[in-house]
PDB file of N, CA and C in Angstrom:
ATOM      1  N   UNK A   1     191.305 -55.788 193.251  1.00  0.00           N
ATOM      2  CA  UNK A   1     191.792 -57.152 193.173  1.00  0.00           C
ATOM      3  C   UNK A   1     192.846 -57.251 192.068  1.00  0.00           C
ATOM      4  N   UNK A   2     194.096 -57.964 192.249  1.00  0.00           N
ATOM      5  CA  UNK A   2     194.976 -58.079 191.232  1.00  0.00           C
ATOM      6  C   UNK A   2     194.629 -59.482 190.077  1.00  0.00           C
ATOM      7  N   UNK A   3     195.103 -58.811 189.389  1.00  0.00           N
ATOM      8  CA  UNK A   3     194.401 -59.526 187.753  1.00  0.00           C
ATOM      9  C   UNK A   3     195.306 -60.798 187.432  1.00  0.00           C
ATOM     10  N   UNK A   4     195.030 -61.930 188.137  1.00  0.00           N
ATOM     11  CA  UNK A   4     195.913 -62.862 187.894  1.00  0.00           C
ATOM     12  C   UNK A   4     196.367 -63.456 186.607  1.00  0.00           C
ATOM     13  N   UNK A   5     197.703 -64.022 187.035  1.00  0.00           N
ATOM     14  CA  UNK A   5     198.302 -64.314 185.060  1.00  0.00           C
ATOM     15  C   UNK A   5     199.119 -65.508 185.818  1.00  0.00           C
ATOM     16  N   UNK A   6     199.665 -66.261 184.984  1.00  0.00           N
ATOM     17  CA  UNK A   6     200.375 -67.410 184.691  1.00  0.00           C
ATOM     18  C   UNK A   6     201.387 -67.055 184.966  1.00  0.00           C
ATOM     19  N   UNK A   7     202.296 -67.854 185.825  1.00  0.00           N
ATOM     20  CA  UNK A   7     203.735 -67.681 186.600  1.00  0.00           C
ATOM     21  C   UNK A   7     203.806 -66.693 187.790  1.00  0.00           C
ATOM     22  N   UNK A   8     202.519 -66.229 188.643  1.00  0.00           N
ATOM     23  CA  UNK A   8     202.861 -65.603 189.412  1.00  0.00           C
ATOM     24  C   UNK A   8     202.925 -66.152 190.416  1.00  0.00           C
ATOM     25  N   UNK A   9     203.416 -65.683 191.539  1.00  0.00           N
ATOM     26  CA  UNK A   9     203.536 -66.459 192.874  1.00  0.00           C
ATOM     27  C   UNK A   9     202.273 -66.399 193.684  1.00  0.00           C
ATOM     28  N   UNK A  10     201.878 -67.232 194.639  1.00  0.00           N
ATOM     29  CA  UNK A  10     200.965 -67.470 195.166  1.00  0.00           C
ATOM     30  C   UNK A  10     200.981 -68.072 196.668  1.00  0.00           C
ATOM     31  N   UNK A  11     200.165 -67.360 197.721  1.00  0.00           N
ATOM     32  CA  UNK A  11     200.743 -67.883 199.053  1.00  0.00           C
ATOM     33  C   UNK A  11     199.256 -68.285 199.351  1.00  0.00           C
ATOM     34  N   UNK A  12     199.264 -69.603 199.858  1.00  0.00           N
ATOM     35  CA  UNK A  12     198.099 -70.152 200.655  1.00  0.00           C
ATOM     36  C   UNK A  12     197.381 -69.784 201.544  1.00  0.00           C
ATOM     37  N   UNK A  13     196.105 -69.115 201.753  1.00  0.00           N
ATOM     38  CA  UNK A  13     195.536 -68.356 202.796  1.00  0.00           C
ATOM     39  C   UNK A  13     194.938 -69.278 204.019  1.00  0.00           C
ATOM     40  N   UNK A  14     194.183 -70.157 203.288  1.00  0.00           N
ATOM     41  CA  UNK A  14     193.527 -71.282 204.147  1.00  0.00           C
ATOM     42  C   UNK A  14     193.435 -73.023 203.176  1.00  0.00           C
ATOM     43  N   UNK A  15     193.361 -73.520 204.690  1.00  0.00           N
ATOM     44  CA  UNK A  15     193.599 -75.075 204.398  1.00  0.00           C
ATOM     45  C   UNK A  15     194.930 -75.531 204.887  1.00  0.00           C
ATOM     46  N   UNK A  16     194.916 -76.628 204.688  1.00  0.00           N
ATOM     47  CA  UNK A  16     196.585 -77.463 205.499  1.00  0.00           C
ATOM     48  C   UNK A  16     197.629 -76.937 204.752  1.00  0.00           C
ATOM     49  N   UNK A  17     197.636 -76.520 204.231  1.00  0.00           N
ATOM     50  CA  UNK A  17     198.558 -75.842 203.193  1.00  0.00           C
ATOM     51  C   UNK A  17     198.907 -74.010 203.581  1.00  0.00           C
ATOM     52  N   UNK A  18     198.047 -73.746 204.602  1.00  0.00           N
ATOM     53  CA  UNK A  18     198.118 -72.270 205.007  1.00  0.00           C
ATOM     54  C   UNK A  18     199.514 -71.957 204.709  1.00  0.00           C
ATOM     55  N   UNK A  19     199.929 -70.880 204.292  1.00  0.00           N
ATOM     56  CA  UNK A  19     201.423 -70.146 204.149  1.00  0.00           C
ATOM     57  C   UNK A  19     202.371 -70.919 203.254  1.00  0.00           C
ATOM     58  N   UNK A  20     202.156 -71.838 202.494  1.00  0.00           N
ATOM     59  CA  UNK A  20     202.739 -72.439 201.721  1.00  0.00           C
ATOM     60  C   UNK A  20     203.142 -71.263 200.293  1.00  0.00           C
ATOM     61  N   UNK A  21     204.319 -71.444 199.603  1.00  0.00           N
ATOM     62  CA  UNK A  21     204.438 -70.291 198.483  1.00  0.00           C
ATOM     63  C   UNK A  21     204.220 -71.229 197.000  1.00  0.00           C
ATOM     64  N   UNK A  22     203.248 -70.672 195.769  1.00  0.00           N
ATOM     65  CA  UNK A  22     203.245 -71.902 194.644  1.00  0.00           C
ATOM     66  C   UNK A  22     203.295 -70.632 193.567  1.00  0.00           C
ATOM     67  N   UNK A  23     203.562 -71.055 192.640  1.00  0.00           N
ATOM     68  CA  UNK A  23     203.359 -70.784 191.108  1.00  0.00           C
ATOM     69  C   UNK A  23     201.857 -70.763 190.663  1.00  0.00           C
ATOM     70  N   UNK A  24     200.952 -69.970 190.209  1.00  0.00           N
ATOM     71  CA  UNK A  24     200.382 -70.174 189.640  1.00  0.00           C
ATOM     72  C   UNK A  24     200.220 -70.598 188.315  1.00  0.00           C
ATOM     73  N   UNK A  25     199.572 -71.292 187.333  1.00  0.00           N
ATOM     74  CA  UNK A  25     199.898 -72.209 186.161  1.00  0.00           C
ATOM     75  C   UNK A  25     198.894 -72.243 185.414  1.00  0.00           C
ATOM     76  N   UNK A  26     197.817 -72.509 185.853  1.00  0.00           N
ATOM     77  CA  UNK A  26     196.571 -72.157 185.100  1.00  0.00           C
ATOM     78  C   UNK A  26     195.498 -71.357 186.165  1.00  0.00           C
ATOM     79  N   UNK A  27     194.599 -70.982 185.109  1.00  0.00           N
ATOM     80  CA  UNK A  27     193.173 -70.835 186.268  1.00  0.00           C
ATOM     81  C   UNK A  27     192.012 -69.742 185.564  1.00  0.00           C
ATOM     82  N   UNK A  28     190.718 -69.228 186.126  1.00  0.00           N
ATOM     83  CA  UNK A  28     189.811 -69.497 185.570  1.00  0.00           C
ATOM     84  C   UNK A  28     188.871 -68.185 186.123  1.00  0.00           C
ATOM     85  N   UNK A  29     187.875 -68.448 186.272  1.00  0.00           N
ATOM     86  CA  UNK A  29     187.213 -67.397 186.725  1.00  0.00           C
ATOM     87  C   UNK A  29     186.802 -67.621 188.490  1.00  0.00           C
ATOM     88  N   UNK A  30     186.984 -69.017 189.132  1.00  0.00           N
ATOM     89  CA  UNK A  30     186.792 -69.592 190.155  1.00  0.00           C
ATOM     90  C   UNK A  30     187.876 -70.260 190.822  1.00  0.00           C
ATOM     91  N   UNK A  31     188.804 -70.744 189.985  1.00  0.00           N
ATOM     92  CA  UNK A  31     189.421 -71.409 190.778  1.00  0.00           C
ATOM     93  C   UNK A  31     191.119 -70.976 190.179  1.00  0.00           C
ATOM     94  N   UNK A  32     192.392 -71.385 190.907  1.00  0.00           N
ATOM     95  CA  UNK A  32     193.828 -70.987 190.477  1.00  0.00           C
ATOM     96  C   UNK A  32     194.012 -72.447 190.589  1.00  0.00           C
ATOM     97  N   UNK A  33     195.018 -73.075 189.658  1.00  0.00           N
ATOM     98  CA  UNK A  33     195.772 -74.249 189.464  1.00  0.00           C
ATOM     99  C   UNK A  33     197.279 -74.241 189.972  1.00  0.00           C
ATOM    100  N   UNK A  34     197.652 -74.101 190.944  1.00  0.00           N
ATOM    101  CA  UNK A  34     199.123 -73.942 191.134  1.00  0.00           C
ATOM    102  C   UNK A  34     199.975 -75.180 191.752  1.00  0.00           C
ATOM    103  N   UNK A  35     201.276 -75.040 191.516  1.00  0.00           N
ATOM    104  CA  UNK A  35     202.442 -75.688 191.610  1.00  0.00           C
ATOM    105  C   UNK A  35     203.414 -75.394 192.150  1.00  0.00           C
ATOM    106  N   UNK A  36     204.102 -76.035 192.966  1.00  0.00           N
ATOM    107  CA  UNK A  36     205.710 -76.262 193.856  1.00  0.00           C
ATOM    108  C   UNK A  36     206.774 -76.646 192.971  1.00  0.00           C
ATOM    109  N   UNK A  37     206.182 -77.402 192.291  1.00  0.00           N
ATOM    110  CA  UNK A  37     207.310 -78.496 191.417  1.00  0.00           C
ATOM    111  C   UNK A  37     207.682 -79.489 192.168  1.00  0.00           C
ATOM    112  N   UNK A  38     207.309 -79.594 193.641  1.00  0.00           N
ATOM    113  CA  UNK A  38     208.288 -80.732 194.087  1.00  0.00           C
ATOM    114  C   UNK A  38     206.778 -81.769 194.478  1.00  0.00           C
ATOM    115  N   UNK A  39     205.592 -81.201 195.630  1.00  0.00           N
ATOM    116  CA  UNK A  39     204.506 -82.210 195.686  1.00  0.00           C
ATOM    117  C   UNK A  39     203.313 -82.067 194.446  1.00  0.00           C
ATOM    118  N   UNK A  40     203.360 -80.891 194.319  1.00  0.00           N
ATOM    119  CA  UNK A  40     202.080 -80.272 193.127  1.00  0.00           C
ATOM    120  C   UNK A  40     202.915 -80.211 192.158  1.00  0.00           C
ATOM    121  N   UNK A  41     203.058 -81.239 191.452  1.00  0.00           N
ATOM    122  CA  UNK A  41     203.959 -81.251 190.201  1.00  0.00           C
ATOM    123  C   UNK A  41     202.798 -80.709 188.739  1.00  0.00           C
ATOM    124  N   UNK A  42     203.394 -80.372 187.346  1.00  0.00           N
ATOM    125  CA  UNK A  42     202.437 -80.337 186.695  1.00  0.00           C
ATOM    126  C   UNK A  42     201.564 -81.301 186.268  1.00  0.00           C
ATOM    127  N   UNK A  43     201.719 -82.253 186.585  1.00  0.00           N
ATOM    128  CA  UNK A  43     200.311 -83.575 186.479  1.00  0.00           C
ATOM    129  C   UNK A  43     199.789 -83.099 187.278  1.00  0.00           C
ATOM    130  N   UNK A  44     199.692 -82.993 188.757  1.00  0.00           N
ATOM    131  CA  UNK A  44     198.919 -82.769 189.883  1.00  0.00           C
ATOM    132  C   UNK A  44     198.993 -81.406 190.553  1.00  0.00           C
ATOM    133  N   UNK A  45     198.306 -80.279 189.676  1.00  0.00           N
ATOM    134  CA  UNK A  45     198.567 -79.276 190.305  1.00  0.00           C
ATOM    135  C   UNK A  45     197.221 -79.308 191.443  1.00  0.00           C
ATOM    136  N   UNK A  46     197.648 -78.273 192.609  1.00  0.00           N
ATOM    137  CA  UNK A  46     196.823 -78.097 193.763  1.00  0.00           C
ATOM    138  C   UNK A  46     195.785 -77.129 192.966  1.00  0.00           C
ATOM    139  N   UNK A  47     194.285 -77.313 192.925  1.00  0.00           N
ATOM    140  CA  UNK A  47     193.180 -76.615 192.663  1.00  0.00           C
ATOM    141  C   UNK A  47     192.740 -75.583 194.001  1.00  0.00           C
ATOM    142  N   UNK A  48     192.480 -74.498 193.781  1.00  0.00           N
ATOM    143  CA  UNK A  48     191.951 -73.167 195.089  1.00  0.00           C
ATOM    144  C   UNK A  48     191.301 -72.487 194.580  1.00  0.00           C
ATOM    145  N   UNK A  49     190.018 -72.354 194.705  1.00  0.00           N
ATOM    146  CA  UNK A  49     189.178 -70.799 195.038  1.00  0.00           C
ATOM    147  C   UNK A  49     190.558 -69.638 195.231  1.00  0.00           C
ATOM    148  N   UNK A  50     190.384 -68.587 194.121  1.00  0.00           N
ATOM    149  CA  UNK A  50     190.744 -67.610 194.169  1.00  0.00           C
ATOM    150  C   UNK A  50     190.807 -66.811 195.774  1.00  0.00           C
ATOM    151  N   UNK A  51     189.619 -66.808 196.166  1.00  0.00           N
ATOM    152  CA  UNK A  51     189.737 -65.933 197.574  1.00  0.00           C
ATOM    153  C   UNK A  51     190.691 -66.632 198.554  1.00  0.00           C
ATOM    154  N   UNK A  52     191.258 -67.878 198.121  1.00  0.00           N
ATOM    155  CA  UNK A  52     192.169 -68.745 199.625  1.00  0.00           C
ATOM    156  C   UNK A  52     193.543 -68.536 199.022  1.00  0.00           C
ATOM    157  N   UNK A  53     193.775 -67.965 198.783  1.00  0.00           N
ATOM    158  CA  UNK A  53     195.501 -67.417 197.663  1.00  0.00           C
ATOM    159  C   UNK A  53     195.157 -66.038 197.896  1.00  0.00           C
ATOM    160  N   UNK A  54     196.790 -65.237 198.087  1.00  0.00           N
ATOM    161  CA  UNK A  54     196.973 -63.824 198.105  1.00  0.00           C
ATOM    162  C   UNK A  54     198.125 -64.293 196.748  1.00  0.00           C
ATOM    163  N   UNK A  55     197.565 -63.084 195.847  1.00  0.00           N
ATOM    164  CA  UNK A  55     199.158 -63.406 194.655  1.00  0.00           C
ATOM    165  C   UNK A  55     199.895 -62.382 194.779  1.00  0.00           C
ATOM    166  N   UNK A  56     201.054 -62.127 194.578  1.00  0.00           N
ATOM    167  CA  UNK A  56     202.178 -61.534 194.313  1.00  0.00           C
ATOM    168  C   UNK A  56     202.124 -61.124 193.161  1.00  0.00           C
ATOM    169  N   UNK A  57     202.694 -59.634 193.024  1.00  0.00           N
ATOM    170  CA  UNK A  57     202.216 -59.198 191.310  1.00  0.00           C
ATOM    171  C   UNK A  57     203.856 -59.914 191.161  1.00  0.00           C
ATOM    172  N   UNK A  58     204.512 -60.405 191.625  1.00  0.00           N
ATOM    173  CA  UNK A  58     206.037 -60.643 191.473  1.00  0.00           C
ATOM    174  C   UNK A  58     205.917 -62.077 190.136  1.00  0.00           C
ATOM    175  N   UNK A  59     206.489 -61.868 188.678  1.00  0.00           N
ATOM    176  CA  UNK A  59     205.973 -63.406 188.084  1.00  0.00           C
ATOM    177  C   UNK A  59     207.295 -63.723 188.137  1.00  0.00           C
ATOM    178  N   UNK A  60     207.322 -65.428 188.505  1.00  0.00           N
ATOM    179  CA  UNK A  60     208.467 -66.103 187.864  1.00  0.00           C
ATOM    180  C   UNK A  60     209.092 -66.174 186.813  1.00  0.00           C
ATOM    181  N   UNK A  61     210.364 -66.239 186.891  1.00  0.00           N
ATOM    182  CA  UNK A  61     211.254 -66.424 185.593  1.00  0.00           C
ATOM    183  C   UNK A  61     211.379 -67.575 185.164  1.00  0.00           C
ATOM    184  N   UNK A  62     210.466 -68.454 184.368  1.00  0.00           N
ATOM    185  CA  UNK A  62     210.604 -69.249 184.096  1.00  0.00           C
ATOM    186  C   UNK A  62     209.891 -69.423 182.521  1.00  0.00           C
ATOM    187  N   UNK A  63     211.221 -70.492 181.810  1.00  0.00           N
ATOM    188  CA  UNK A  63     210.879 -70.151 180.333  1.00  0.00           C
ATOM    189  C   UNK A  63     210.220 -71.740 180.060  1.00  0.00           C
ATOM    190  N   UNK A  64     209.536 -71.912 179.290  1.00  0.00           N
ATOM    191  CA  UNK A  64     208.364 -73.055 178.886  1.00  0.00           C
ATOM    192  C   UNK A  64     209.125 -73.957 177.241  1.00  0.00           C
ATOM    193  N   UNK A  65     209.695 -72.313 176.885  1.00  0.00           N
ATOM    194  CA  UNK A  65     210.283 -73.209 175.730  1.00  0.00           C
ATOM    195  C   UNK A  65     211.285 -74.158 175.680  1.00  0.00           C
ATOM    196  N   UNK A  66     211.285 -75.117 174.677  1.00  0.00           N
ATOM    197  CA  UNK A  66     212.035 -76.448 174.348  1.00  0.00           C
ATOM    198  C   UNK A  66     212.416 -77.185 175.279  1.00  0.00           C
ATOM    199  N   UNK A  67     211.769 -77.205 176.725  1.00  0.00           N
ATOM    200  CA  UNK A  67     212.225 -77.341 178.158  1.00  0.00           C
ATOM    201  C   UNK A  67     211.193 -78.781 178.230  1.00  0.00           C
ATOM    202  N   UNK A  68     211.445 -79.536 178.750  1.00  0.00           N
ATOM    203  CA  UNK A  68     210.889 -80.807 179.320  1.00  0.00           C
ATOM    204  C   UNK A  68     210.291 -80.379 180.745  1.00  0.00           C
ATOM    205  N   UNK A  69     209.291 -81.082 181.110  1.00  0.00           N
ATOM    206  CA  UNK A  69     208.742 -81.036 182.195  1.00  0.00           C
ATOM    207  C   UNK A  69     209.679 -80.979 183.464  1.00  0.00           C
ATOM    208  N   UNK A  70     210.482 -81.889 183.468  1.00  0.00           N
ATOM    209  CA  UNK A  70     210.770 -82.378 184.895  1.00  0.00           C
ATOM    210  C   UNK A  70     212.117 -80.770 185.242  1.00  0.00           C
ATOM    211  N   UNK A  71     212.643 -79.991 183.916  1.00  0.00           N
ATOM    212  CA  UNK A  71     213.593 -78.966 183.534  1.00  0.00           C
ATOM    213  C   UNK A  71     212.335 -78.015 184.359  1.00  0.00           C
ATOM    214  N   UNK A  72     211.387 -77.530 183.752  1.00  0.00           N
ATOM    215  CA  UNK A  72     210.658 -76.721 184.335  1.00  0.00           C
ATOM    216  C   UNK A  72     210.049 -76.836 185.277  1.00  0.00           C
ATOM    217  N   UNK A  73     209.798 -77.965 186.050  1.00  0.00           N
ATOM    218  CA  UNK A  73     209.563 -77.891 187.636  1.00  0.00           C
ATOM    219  C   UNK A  73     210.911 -77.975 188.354  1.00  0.00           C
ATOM    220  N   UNK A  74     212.053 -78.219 187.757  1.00  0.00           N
ATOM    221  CA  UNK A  74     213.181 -77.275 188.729  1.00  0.00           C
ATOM    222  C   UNK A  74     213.262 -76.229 188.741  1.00  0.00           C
ATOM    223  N   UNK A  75     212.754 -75.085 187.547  1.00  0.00           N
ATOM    224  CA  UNK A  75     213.330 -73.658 187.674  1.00  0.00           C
ATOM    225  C   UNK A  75     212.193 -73.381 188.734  1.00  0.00           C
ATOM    226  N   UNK A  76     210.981 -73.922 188.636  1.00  0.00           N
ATOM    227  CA  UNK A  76     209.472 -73.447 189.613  1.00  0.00           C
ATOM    228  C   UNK A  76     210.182 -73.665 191.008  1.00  0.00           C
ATOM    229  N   UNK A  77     210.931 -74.888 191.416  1.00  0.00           N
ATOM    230  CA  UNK A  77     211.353 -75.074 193.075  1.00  0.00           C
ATOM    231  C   UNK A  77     212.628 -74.039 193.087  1.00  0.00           C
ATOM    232  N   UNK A  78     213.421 -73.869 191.710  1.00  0.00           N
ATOM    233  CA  UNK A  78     214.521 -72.369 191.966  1.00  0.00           C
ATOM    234  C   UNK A  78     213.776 -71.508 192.564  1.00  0.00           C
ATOM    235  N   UNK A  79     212.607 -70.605 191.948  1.00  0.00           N
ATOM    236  CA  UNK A  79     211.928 -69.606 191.749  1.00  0.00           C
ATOM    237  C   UNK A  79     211.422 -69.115 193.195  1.00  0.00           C
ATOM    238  N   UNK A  80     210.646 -70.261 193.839  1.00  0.00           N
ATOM    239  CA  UNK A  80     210.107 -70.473 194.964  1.00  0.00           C
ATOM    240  C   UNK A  80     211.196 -70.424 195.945  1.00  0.00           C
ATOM    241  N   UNK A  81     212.001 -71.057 196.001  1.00  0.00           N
ATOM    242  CA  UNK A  81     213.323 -71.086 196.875  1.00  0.00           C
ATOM    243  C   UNK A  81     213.824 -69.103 197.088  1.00  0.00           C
ATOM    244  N   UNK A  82     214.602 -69.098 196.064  1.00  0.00           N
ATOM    245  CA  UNK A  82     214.861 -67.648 196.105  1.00  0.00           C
ATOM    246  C   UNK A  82     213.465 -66.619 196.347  1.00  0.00           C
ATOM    247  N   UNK A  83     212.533 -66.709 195.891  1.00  0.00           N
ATOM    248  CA  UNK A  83     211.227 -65.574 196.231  1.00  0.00           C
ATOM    249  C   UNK A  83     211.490 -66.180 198.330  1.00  0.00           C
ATOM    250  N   UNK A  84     211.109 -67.280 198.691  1.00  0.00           N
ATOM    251  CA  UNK A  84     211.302 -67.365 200.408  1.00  0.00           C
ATOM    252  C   UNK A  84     212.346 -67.116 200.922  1.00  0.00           C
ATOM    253  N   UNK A  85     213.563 -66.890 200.372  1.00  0.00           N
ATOM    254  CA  UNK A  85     215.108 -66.227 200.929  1.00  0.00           C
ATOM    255  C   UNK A  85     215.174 -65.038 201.139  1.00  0.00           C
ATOM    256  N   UNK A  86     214.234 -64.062 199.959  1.00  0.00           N
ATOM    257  CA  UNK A  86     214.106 -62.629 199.876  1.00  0.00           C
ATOM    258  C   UNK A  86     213.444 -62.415 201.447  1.00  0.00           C
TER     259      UNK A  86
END
């Protein structure tokens, strides 16, 4: 099993959300906290059981410092954009 970390990508296995691509952001021993930036913003990130997410060892480039929220959920919808073009 890959050892999840903060900023990696994340594809939806099951639920209405199947095949959807997110950021992971936080998470735990049970569950991943991830984000789009555009509906799962960081107020409302989407909560998942680890087993309903496949992650990508691939992490986003995205920097946290001196950056305002609404700055860093654009680089997360960059990130996401270009990772689904590849």
């Amino acid at each position: 099993m890959v050892q999840i970390e903060k900023g990696m990508f994340a594809r939806s296995l099951a639920g209405h959300d199947k095949g959807q691509l997110y950021v992971v952001w936080e998470y735990d021993e049970t569950y991943v906290y991830l984000t789009d930036g555009r509906i799962r913003t960081l107020d409302r990130l989407k909560k998942k059981k680890r087993k309903h997410v496949q992650v990508s060892r691939e992490i986003a480039q995205i920097s946290e410092q001196c950056q305002t929220q609404s700055v860093i959920e654009m680089e997360i919808r960059k990130a996401i954009k270009v990772k689904e073009d590849k």
